[in-house]
N, C-alpha and C. Protein backbone atom coordinates (compact mmCIF):
# COMPACT_ATOMS: atom_id res chain seq x y z
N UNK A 1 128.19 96.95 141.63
CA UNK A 1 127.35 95.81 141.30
C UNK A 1 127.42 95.57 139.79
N UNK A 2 127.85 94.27 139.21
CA UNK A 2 128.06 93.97 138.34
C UNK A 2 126.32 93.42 137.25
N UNK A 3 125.91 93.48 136.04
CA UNK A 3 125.11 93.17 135.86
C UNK A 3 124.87 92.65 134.14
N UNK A 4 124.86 91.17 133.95
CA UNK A 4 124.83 91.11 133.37
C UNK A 4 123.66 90.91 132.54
N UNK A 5 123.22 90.55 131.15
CA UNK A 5 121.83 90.66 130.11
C UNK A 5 122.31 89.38 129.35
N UNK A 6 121.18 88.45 129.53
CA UNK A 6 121.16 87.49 128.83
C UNK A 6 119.82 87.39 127.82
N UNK A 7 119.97 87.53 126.41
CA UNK A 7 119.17 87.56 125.54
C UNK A 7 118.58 86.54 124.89
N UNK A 8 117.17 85.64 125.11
CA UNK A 8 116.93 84.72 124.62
C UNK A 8 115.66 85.46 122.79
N UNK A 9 115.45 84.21 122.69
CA UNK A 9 113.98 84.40 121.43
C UNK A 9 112.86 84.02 122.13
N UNK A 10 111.61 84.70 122.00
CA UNK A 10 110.44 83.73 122.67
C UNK A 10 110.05 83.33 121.88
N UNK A 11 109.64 81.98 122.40
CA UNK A 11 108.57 80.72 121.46
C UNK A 11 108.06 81.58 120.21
N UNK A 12 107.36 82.85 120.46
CA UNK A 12 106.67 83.61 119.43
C UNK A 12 107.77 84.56 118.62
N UNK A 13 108.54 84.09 118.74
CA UNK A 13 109.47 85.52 118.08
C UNK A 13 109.36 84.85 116.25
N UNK A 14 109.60 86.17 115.41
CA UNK A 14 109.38 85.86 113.88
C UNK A 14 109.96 86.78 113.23
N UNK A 15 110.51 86.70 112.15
CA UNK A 15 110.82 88.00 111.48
C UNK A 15 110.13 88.33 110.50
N UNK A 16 109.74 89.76 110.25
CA UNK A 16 109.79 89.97 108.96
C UNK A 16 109.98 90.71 107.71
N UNK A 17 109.56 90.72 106.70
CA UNK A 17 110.15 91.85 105.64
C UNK A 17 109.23 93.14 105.52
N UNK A 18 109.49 94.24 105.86
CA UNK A 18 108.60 95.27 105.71
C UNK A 18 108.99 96.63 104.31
N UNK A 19 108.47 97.02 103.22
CA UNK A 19 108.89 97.57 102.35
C UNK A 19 108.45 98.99 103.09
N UNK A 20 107.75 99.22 104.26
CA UNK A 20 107.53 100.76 104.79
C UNK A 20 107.04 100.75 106.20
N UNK A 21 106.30 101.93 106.89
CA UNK A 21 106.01 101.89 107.82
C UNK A 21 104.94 103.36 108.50
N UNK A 22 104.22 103.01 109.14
CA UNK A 22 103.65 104.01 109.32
C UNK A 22 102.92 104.00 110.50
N UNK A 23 102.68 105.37 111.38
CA UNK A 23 102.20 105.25 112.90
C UNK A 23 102.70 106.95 112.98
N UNK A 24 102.49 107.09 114.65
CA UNK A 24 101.90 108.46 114.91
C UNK A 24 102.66 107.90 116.43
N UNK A 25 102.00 109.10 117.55
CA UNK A 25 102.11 109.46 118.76
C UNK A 25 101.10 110.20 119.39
N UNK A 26 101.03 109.35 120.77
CA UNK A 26 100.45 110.16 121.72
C UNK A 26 101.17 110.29 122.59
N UNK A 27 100.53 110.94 123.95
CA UNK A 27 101.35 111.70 125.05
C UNK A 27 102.21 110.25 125.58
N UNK A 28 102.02 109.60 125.38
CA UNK A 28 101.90 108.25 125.44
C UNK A 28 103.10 107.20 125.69
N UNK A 29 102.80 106.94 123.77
CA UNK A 29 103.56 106.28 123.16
C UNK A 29 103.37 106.81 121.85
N UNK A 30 104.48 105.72 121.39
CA UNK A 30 104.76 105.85 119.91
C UNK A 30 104.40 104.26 119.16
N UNK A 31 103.54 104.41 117.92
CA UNK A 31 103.40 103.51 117.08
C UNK A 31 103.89 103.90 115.91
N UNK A 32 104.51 102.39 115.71
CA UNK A 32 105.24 102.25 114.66
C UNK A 32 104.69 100.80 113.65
N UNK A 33 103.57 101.02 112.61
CA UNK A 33 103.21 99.49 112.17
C UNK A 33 103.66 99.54 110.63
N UNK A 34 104.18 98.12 110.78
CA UNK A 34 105.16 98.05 109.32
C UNK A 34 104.13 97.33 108.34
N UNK A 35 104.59 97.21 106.86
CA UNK A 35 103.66 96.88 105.95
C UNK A 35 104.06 96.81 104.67
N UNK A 36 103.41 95.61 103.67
CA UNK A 36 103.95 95.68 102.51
C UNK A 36 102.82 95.37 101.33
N UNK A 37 102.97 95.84 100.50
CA UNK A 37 102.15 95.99 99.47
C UNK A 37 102.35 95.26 98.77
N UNK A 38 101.13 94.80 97.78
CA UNK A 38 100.37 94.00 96.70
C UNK A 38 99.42 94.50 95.18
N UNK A 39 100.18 94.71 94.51
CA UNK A 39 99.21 95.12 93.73
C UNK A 39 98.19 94.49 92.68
N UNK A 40 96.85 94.82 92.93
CA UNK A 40 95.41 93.52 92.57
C UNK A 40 95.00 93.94 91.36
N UNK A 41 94.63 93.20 90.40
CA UNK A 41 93.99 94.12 89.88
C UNK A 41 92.32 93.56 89.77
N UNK A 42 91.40 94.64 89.41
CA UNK A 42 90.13 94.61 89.30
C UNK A 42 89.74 94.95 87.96
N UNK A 43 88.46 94.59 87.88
CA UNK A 43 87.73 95.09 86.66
C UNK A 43 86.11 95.89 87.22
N UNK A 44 85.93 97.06 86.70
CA UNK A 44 85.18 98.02 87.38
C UNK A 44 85.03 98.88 86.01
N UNK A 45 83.55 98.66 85.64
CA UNK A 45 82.85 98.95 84.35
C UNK A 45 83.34 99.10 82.77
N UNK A 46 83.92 98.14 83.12
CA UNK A 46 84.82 97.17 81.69
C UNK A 46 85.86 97.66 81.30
N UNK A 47 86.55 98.85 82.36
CA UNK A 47 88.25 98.93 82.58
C UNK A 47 88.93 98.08 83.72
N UNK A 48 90.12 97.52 83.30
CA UNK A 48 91.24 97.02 84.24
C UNK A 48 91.71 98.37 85.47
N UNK A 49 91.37 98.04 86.78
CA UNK A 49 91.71 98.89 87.75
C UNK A 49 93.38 98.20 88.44
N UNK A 50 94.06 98.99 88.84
CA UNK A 50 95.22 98.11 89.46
C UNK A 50 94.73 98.98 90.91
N UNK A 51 94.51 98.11 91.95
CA UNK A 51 94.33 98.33 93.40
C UNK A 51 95.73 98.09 94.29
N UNK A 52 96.22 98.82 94.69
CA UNK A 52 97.57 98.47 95.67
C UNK A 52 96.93 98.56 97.14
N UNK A 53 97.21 96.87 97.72
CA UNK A 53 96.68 96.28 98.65
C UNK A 53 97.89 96.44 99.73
N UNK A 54 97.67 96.89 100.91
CA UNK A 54 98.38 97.49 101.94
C UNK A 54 97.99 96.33 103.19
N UNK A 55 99.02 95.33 104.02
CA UNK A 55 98.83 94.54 104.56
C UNK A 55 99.90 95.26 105.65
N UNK A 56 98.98 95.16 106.69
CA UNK A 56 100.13 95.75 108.18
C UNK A 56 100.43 94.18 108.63
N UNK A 57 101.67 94.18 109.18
CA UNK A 57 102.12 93.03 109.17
C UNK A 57 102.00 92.78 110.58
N UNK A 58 103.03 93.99 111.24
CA UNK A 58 102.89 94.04 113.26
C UNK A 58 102.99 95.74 113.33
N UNK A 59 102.40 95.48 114.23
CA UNK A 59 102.79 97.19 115.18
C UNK A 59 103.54 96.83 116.30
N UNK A 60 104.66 97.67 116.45
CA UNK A 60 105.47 98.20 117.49
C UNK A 60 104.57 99.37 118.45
N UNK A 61 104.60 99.03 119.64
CA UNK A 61 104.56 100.67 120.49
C UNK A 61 105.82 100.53 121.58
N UNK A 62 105.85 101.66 121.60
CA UNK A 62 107.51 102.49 122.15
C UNK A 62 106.73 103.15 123.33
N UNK A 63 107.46 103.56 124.62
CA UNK A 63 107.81 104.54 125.31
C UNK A 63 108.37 105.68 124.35
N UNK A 64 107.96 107.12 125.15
CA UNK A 64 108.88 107.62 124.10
C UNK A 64 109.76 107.63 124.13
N UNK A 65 110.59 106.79 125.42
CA UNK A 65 111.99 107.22 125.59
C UNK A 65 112.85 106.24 124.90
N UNK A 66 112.34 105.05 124.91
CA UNK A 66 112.26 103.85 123.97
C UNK A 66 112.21 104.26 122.41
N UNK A 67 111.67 105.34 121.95
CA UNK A 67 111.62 105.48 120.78
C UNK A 67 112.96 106.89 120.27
N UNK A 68 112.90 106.92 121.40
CA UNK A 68 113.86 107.68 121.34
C UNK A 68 114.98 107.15 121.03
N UNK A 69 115.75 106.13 121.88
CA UNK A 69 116.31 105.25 121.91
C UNK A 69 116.44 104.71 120.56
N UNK A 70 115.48 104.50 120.24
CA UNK A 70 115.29 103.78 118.32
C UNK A 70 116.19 104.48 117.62
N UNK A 71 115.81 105.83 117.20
CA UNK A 71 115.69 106.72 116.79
C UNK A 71 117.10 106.86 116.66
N UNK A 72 118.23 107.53 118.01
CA UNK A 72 119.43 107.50 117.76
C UNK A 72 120.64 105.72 117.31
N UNK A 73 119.69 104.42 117.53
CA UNK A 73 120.39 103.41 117.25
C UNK A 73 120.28 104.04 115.76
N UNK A 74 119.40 103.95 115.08
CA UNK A 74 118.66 103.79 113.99
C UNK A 74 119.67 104.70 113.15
N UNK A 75 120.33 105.92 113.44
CA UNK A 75 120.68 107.09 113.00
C UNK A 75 122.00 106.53 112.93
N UNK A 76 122.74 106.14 113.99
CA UNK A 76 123.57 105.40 113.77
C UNK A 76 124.18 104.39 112.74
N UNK A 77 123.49 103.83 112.46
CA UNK A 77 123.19 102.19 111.66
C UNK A 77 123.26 102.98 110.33
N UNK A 78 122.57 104.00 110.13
CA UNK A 78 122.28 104.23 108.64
C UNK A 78 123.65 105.14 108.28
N UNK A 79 124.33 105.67 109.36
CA UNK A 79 125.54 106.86 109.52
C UNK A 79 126.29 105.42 108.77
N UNK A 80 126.73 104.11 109.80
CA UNK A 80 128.08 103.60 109.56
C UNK A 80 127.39 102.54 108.19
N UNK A 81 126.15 102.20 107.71
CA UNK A 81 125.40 101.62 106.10
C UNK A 81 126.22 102.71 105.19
N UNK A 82 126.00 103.90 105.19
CA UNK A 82 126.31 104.86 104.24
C UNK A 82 128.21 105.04 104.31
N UNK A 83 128.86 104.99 104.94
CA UNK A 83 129.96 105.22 105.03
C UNK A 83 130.20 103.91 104.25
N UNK A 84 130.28 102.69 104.75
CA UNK A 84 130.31 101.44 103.74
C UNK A 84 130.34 101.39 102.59
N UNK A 85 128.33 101.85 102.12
CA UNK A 85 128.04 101.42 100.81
C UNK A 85 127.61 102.19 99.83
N UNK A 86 127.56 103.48 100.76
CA UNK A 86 126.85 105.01 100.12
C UNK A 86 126.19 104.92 100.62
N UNK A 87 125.50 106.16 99.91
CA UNK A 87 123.90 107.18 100.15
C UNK A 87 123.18 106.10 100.01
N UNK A 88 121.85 106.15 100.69
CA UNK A 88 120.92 105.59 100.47
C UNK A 88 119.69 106.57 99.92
N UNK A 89 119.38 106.24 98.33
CA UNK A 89 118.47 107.22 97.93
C UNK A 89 117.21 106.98 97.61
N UNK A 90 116.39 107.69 97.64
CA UNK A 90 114.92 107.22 97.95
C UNK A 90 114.76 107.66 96.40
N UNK A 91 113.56 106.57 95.61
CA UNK A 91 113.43 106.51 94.57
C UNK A 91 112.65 107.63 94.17
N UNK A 92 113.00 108.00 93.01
CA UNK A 92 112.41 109.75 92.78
C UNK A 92 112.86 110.85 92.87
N UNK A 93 114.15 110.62 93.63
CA UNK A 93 114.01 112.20 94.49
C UNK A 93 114.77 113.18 93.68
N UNK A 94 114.70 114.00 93.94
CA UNK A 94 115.32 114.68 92.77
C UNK A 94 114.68 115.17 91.28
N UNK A 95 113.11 114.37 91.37
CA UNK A 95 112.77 115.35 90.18
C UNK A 95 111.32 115.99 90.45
N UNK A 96 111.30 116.44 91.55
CA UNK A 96 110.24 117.29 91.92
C UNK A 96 110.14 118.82 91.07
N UNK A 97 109.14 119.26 90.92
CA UNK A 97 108.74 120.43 90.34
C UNK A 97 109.13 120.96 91.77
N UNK A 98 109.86 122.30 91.52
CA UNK A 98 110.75 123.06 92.49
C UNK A 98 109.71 123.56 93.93
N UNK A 99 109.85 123.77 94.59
CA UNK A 99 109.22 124.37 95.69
C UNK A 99 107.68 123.50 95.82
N UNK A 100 107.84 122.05 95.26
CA UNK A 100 106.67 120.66 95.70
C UNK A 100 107.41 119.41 96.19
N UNK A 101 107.42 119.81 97.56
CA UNK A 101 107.80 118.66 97.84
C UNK A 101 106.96 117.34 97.64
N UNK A 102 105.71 117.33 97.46
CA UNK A 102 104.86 116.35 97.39
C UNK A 102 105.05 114.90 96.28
N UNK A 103 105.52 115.62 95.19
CA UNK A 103 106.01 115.67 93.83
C UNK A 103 108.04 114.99 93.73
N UNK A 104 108.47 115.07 95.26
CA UNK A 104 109.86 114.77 94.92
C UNK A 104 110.11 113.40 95.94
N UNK A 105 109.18 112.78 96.21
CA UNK A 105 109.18 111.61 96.70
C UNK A 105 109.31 111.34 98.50
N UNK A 106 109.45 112.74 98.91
CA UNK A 106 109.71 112.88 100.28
C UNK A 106 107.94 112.44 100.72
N UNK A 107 108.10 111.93 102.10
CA UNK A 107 106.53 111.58 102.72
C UNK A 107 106.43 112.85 102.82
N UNK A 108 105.33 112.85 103.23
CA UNK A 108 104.57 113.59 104.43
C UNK A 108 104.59 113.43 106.11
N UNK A 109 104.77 114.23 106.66
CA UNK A 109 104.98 113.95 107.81
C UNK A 109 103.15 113.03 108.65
N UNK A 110 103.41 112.29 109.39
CA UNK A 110 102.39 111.26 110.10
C UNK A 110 102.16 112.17 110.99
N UNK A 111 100.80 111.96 111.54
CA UNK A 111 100.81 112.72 113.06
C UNK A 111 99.25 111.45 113.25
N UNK A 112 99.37 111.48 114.70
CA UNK A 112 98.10 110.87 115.32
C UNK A 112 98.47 109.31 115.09
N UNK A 113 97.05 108.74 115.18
CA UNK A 113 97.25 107.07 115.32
C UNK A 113 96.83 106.78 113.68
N UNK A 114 97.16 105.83 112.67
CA UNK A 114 96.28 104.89 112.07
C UNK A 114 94.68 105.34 112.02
């Protein structure tokens, strides 16, 4: 049995630009909500405050098998990006005080929901 996939857009479909992302798991699923920052500034007892304003744009939820799925496209994509154009390096890295990762630009690992 032959089967083919025809891929349309729905009325609602949109794109957009996300500078990060952040979400967790349950037995569940997986969330994934993207987001990009703004930085405000305030005035708060006659110093200039700079506030960085965090706007979630959409959340994704996954199956996990679906995210799974992500996960190895995703690994992929960045395997044959890097062969192309290089490394892709995350800003910072490399000057952590030795044995802090906190300090060398790597996250922290997410766990749970938002």
């Amino acid at each position: 049995m032959e089967v083919s996939v025809e891929t349309t857009r729905s009325p609602d479909f949109k794109q957009i630009y996300a500078i990060g992302a952040v979400g967790g798991h349950s037995p569940y699923d997986f969330r994934i909500a993207f987001y990009n920052d703004s930085p405000r500034t305030t005035r708060e007892g006659g110093k200039n405050i700079t506030v960085m304003e965090r706007k979630i744009e959409m959340e994704v939820i996954l199956s996990p098998l679906a995210a799974k799925e992500l996960a190895r496209w995703l690994s992929e994509h960045i395997k044959d990006y890097e062969r192309k154009f290089g490394e892709i390096k995350r800003p910072g890295a490399g000057i952590a005080e030795k044995g802090n990762p906190e300090k060398s630009g790597d996250s922290a690992p997410i766990q749970g929901y938002m």
